[in-house]
C-alpha atoms as a PDB file:
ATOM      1  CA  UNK A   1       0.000   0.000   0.000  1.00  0.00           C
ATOM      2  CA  UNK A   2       1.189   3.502  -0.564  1.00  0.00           C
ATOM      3  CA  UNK A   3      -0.466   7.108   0.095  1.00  0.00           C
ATOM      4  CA  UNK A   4       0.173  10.055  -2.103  1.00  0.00           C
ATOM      5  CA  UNK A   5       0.280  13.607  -1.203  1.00  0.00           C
ATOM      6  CA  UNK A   6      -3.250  14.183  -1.747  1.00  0.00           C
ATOM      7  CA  UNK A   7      -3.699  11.196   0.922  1.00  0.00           C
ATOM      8  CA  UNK A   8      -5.096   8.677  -1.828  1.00  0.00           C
ATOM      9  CA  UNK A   9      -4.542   5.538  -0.586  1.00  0.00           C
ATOM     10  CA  UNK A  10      -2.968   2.892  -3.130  1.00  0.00           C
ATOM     11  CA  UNK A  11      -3.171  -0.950  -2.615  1.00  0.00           C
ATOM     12  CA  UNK A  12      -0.302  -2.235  -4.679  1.00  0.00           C
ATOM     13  CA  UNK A  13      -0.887  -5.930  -5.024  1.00  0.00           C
ATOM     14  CA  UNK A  14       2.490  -8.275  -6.281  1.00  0.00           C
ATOM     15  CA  UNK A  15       2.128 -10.766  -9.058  1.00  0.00           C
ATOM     16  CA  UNK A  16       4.802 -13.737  -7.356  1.00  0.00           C
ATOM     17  CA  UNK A  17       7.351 -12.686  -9.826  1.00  0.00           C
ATOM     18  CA  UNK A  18       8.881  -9.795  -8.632  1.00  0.00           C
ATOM     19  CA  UNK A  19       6.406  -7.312 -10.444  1.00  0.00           C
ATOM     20  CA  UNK A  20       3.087  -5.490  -9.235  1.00  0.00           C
ATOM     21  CA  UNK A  21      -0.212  -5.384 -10.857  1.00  0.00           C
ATOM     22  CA  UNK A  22      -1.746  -2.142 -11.801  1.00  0.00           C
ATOM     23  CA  UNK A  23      -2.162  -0.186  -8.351  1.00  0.00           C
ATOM     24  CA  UNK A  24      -5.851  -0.251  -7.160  1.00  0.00           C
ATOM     25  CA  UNK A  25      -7.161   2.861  -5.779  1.00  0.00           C
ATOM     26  CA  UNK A  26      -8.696   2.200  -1.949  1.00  0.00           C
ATOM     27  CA  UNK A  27      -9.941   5.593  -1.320  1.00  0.00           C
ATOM     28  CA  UNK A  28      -9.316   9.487  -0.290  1.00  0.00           C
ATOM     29  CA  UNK A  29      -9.347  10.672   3.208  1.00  0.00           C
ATOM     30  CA  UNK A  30      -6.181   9.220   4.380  1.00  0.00           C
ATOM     31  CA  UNK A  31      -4.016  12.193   4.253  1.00  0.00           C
ATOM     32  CA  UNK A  32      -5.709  12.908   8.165  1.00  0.00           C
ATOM     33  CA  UNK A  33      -3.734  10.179   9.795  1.00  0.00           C
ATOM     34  CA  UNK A  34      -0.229  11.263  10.869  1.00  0.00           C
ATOM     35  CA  UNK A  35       0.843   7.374  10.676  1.00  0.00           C
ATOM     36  CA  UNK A  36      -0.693   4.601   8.918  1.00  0.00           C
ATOM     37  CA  UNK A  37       1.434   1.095   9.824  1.00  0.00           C
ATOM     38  CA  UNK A  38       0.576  -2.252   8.926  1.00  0.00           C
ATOM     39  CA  UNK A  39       0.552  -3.997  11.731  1.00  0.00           C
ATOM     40  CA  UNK A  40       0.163  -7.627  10.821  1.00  0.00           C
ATOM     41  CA  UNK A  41      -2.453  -9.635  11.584  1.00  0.00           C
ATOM     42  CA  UNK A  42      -4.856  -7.957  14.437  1.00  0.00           C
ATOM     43  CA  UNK A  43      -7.382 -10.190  14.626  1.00  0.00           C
ATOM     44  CA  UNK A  44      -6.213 -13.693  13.667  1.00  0.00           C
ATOM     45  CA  UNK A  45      -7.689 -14.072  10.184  1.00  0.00           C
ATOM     46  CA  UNK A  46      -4.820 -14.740   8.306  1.00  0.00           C
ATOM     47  CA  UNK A  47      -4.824 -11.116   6.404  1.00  0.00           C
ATOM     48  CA  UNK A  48      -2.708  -8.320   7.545  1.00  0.00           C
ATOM     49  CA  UNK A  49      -4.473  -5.246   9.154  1.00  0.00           C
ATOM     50  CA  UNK A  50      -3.115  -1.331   9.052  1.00  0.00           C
ATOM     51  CA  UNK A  51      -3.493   0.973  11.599  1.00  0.00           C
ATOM     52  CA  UNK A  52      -4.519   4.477  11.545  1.00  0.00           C
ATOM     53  CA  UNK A  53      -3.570   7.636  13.855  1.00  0.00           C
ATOM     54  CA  UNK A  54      -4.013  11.058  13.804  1.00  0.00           C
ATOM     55  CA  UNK A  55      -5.632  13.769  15.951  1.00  0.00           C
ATOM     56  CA  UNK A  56      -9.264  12.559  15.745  1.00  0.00           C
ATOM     57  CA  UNK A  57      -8.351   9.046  17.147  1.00  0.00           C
ATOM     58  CA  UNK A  58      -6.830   5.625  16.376  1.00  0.00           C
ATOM     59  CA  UNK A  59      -8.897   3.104  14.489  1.00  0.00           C
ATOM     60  CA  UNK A  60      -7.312  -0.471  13.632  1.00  0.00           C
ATOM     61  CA  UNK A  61      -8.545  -1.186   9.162  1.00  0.00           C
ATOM     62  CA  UNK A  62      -9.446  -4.773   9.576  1.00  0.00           C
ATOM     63  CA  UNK A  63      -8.754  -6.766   6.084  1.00  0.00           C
ATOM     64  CA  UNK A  64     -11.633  -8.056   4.463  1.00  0.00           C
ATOM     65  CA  UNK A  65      -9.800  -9.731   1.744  1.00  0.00           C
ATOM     66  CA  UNK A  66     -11.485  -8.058  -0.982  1.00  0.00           C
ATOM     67  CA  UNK A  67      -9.945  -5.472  -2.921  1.00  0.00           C
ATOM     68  CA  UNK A  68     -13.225  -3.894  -3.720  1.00  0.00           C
ATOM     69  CA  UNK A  69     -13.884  -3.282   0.000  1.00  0.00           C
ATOM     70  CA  UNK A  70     -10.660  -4.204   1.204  1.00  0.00           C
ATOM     71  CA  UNK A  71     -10.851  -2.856   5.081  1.00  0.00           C
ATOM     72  CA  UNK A  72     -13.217  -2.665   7.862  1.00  0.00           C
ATOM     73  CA  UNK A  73     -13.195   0.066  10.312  1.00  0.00           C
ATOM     74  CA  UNK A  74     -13.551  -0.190  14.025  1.00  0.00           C
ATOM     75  CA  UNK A  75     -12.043   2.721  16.904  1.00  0.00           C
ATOM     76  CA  UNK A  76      -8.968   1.737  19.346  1.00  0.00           C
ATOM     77  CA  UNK A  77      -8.086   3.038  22.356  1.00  0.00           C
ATOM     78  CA  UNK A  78      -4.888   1.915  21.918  1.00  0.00           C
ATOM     79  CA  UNK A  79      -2.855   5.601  22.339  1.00  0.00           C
ATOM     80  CA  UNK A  80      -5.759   6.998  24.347  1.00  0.00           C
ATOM     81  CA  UNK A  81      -4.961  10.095  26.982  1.00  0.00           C
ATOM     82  CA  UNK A  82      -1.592  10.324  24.863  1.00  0.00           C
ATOM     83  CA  UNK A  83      -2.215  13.500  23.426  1.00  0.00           C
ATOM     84  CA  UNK A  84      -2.038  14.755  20.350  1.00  0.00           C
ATOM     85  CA  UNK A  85       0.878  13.384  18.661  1.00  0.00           C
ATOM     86  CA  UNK A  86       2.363   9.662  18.050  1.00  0.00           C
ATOM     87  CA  UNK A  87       5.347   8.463  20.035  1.00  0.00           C
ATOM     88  CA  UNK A  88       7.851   6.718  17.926  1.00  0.00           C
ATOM     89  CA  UNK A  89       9.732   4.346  19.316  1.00  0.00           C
ATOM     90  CA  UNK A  90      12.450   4.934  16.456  1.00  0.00           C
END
């Protein structure tokens, strides 16, 4: 996955052979998280899952394995009473 500038975000999907099929737009709106990490699999369902900060919360994008609808959305509190910005750990 990728996010451009605009915060379009991109699901770039390998073919096995080193190359990528053609990217597959997910949707706009992105560009209001300050980090978006994939953070494996969340829930135990075989698919990897991304997470999503910025200042109007954290919610955890469930894969749905589809790429038409490819995430479901529910709200963490997983950096609640943190404040407003991310703390890396790099």
């Amino acid at each position: 996955m990728g996010r451009d500038r605009a915060g379009v975000l991109r699901l770039h999907l390998g073919k096995g052979d080193g190359t990528f099929a053609p990217r597959i737009r997910i949707g706009g709106g992105w560009g209001g998280f300050s980090q978006l990490v994939g953070m494996g699999d969340a829930n135990n369902d075989g698919r990897g899952d991304l997470l999503a900060y910025g200042p109007a919360g954290t919610y955890v994008y469930v894969s749905t394995g589809s790429v038409s609808a490819p995430f479901s959305r529910t709200l963490t509190n997983l950096y609640a009473g943190e404040g407003g910005k991310f703390n890396s750990l790099s």
